[in-house]
C-alpha atoms as a PDB file:
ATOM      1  CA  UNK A   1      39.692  38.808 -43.715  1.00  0.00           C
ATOM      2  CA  UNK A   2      42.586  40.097 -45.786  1.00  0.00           C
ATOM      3  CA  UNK A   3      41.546  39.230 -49.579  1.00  0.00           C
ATOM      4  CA  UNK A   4      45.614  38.401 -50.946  1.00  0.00           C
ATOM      5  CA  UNK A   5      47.530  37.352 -48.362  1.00  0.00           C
ATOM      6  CA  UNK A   6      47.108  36.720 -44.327  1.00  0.00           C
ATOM      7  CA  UNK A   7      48.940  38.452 -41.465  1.00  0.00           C
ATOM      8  CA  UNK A   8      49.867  36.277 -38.747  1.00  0.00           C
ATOM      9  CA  UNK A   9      48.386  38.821 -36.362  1.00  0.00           C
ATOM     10  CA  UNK A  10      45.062  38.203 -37.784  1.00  0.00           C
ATOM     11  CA  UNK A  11      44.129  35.044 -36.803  1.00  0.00           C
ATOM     12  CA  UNK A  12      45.348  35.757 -33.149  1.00  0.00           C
ATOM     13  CA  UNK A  13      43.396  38.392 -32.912  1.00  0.00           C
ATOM     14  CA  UNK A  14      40.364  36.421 -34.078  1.00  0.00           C
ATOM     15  CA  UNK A  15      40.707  34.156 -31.384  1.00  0.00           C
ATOM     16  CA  UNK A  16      41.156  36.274 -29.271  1.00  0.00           C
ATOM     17  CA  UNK A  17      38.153  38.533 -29.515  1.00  0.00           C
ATOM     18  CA  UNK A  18      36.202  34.984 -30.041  1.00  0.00           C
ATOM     19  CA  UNK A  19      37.827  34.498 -26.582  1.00  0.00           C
ATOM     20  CA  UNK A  20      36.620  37.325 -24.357  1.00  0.00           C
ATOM     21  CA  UNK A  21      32.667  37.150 -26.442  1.00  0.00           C
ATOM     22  CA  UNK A  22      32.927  33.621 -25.180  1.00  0.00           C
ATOM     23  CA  UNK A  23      33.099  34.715 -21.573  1.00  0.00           C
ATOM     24  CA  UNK A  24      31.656  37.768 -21.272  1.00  0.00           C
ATOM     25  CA  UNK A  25      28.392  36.207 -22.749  1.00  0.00           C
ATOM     26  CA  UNK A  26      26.383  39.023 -23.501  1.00  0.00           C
ATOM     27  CA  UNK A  27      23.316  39.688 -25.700  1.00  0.00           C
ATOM     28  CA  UNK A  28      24.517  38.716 -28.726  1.00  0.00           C
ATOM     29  CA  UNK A  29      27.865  37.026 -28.220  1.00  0.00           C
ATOM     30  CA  UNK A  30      26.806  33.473 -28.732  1.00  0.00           C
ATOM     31  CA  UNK A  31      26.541  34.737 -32.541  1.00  0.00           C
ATOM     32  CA  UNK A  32      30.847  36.029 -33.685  1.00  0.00           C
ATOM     33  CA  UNK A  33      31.900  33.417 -31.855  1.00  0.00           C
ATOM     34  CA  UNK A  34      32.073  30.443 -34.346  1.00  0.00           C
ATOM     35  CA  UNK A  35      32.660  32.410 -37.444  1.00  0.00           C
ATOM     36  CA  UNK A  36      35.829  33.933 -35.927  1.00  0.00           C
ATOM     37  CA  UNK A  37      37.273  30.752 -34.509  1.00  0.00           C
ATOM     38  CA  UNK A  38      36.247  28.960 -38.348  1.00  0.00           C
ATOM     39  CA  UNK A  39      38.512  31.969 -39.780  1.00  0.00           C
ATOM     40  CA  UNK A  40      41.333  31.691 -37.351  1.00  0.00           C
ATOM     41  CA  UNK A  41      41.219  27.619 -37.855  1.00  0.00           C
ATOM     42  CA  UNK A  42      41.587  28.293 -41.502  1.00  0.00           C
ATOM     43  CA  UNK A  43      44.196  30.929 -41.438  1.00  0.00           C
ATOM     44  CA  UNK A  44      46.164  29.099 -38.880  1.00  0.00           C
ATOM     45  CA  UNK A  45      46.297  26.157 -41.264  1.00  0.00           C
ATOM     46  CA  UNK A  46      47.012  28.152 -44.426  1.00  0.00           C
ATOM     47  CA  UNK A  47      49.943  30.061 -42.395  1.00  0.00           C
ATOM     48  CA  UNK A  48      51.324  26.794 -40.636  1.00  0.00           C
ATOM     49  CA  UNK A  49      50.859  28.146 -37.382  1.00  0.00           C
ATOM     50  CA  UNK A  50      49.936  24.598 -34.991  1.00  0.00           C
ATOM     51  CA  UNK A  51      49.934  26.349 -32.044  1.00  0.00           C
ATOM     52  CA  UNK A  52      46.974  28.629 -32.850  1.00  0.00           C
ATOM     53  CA  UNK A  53      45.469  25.960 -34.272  1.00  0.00           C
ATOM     54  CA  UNK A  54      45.619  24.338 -30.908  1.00  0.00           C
ATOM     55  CA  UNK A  55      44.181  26.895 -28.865  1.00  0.00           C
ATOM     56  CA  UNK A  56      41.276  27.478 -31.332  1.00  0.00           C
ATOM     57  CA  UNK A  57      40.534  23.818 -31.202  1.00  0.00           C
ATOM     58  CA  UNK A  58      40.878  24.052 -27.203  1.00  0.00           C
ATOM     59  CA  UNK A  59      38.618  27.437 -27.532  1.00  0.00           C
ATOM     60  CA  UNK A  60      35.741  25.127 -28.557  1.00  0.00           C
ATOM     61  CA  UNK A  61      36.358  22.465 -26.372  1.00  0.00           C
ATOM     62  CA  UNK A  62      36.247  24.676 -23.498  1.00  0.00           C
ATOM     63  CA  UNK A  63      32.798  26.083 -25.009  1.00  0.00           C
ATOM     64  CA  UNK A  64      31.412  23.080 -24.636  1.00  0.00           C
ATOM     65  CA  UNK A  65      30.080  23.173 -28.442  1.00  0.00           C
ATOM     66  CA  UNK A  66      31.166  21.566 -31.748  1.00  0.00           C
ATOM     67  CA  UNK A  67      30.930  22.824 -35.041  1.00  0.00           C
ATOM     68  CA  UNK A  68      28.578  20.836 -36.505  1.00  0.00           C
ATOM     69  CA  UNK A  69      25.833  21.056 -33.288  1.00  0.00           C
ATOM     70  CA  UNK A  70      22.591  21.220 -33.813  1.00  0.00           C
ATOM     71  CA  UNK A  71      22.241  24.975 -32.907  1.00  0.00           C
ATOM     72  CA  UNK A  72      22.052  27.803 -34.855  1.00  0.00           C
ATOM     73  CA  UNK A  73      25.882  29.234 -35.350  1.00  0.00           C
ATOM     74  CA  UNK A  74      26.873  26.587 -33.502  1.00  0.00           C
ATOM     75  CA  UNK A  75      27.528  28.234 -29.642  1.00  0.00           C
ATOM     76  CA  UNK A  76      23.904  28.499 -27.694  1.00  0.00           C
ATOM     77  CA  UNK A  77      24.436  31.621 -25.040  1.00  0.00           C
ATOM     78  CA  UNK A  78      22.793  29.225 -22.339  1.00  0.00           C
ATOM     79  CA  UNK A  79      25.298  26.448 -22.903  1.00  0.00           C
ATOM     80  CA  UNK A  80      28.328  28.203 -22.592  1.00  0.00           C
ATOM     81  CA  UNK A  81      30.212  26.827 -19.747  1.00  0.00           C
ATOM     82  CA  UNK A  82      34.152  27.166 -19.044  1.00  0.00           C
ATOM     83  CA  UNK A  83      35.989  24.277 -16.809  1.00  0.00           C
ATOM     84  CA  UNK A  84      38.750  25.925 -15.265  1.00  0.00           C
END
C-alpha cells in the first residue's frame, strides 16, 4: 500500500487481482483474497470512490463469505461458489 497518499488505480487493481484469485481458486488463493478486498474497502472509503466500494462489497457477497466468518482469512477454498 502506498505509505503517504493513495492512487486511485490502487484499489482497482486490488480488487481486481482479489477478483480473478477468487475464481481461479488455486492452491493458495483462498489466502490474498480478503486482505486485498479489506485494503481496497479502505482505500475506496478514504478516496470517496462508492462505486468501488460497491463492487468490493458485491466481491464478497458473490464469495459467499463474510469478514468476520469463522475461517481462517476469512474465504475457505472449498466454499467458494459464484452465482452467475
Amino acid at each position: 500500500m502506498c505509505q503517504d497518499r493513495h492512487i486511485p488505480e490502487y484499489p482497482w487493481t486490488c480488487w481486481s487481482y482479489a477478483a480473478v484469485l477468487l475464481e481461479r481458486k488455486g492452491s493458495g488463493d483462498h489466502l490474498r483474497p480478503q486482505e486485498l478486498l479489506e485494503e481496497s474497502l479502505q482505500i475506496s472509503t478514504d478516496l470517496g470512490m462508492p462505486p468501488l466500494r460497491q463492487q468490493a462489497d458485491d466481491l464478497i457477497s458473490r464469495a459467499g463469505e463474510t469478514f468476520d466468518s469463522g475461517y481462517p482469512r476469512g474465504f475457505p477454498n472449498e466454499r467458494l461458489m459464484f452465482s452467475d
